[in-house]
C-alpha atoms as a PDB file:
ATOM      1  CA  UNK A   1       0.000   0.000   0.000  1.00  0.00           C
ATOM      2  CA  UNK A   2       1.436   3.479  -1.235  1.00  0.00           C
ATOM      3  CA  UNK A   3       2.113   6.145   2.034  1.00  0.00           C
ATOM      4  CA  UNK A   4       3.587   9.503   2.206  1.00  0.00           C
ATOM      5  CA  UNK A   5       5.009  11.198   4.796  1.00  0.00           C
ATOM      6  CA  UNK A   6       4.387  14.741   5.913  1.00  0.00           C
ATOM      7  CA  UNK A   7       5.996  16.103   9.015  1.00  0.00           C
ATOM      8  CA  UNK A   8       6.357  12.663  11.374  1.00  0.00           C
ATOM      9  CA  UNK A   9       3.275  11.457  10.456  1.00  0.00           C
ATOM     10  CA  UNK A  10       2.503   8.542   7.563  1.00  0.00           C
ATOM     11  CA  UNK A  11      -0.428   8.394   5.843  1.00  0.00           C
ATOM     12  CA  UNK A  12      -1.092   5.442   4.001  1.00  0.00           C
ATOM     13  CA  UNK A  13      -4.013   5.600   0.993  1.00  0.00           C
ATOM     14  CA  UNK A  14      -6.719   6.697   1.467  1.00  0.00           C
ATOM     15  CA  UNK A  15      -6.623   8.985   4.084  1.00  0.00           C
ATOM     16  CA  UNK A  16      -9.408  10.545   5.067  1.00  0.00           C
ATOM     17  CA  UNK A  17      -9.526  14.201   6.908  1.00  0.00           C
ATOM     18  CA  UNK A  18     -12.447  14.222   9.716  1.00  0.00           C
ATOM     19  CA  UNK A  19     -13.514  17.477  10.906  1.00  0.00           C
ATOM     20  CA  UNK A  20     -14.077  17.053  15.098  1.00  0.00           C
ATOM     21  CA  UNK A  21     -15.420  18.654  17.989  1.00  0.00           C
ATOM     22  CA  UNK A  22     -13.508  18.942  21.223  1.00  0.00           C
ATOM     23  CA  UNK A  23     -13.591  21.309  23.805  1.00  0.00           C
ATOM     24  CA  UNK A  24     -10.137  23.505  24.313  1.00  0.00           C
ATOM     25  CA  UNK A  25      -8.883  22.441  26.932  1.00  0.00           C
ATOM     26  CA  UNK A  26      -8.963  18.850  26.267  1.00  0.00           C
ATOM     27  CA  UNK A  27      -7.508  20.764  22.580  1.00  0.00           C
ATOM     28  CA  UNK A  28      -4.760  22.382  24.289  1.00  0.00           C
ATOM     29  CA  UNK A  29      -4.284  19.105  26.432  1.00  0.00           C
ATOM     30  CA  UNK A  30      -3.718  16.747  23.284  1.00  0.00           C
ATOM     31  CA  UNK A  31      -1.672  19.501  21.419  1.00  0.00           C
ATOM     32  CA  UNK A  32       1.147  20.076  24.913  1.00  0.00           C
ATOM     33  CA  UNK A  33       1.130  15.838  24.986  1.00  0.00           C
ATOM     34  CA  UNK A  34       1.995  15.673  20.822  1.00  0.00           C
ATOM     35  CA  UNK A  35       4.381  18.330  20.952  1.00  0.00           C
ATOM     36  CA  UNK A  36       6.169  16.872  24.105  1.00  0.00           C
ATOM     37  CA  UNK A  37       6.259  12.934  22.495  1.00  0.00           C
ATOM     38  CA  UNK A  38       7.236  15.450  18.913  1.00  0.00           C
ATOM     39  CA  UNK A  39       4.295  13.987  17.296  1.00  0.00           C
ATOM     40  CA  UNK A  40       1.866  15.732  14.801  1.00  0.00           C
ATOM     41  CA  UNK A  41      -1.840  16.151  16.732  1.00  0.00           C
ATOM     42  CA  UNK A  42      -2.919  14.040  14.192  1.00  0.00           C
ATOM     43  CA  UNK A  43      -0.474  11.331  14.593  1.00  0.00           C
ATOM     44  CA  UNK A  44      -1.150  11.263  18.265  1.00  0.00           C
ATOM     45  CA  UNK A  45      -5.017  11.347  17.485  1.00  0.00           C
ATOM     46  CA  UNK A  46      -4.379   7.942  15.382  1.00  0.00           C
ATOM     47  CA  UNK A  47      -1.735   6.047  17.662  1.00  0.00           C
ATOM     48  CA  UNK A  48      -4.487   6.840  20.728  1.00  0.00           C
ATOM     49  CA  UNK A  49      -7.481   5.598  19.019  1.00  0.00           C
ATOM     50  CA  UNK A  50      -5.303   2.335  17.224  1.00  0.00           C
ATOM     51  CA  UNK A  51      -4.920   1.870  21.265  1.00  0.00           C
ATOM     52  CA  UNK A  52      -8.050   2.629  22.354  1.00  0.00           C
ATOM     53  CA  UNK A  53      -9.937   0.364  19.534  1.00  0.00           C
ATOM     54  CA  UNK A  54      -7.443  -3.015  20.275  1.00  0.00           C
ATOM     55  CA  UNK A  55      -7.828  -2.589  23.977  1.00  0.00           C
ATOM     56  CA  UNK A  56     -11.644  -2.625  23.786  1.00  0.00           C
ATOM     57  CA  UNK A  57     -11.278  -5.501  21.157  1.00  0.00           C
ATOM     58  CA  UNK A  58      -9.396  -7.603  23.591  1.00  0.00           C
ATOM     59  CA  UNK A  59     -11.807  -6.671  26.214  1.00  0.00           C
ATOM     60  CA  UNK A  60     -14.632  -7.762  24.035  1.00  0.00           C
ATOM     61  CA  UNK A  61     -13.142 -10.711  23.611  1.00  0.00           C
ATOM     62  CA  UNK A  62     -12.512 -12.103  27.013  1.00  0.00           C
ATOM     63  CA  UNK A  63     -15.818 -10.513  28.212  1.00  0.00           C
ATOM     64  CA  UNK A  64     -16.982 -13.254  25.366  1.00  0.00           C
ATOM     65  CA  UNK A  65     -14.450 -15.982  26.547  1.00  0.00           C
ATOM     66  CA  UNK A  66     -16.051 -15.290  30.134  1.00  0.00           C
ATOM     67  CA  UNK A  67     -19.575 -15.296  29.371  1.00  0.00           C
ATOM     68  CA  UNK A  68     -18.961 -19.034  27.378  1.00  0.00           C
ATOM     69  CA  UNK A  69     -16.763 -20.667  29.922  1.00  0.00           C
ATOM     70  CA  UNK A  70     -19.814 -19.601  32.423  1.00  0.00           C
ATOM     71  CA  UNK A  71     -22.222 -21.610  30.252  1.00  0.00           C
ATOM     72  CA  UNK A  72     -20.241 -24.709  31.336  1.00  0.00           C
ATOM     73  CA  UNK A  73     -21.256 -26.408  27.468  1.00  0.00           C
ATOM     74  CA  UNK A  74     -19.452 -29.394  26.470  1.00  0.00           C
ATOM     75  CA  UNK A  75     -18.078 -28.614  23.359  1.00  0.00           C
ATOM     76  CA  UNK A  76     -15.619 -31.609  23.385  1.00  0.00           C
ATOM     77  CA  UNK A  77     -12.832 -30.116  24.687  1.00  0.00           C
ATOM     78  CA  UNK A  78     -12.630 -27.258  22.100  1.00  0.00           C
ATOM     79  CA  UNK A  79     -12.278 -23.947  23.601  1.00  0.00           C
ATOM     80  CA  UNK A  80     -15.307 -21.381  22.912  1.00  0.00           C
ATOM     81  CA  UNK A  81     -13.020 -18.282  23.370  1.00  0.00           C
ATOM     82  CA  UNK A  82     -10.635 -19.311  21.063  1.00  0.00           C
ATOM     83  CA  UNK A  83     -13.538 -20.068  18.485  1.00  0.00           C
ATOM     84  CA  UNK A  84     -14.984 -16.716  18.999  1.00  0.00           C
ATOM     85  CA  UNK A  85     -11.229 -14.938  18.484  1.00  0.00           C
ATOM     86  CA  UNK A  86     -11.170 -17.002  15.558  1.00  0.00           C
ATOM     87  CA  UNK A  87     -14.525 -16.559  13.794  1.00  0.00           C
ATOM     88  CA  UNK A  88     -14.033 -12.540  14.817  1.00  0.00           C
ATOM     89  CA  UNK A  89     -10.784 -12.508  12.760  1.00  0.00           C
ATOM     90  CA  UNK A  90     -11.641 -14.170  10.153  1.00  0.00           C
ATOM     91  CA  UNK A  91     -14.002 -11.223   8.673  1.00  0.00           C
END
């Protein structure tokens, strides 16, 4: 996949710009933590929601693995959790 790098941020194709809404002083928050770690705003914007997306997905996923084991079924020694990971990755 072509990218391109402007400043310290790489943008691979597409990329598309989002217009948000944020109050300023979470603004002014995010824009003292990106220039401290010398990131763009947007590069910190991505790297914290890549984060923020995978940790949820993992949490999903053992919330999932939980709920099954709970059910106690006797699926003949396969493991549910690692069926679910499996089916969710596979789309």
């Amino acid at each position: 996949m072509p990218t391109s790098r402007l400043s310290n941020t790489i943008y691979t194709h597409p990329v598309a710009k989002v217009m948000i809404s944020i109050p300023d002083d979470l603004l002014e928050r995010l824009d003292a933590r990106a220039k401290r770690l010398g990131e763009t705003r947007s590069g910190l914007l991505q790297r914290l929601t890549e984060r923020e997306l995978a940790s949820s997905e993992n949490r999903d996923d053992e919330e999932i693995g939980h709920m099954l084991d709970s059910l106690n079924l006797d699926l003949g020694g396969v493991d549910a959790a690692q069926l679910v990971r499996e089916d969710r990755e596979s789309h």
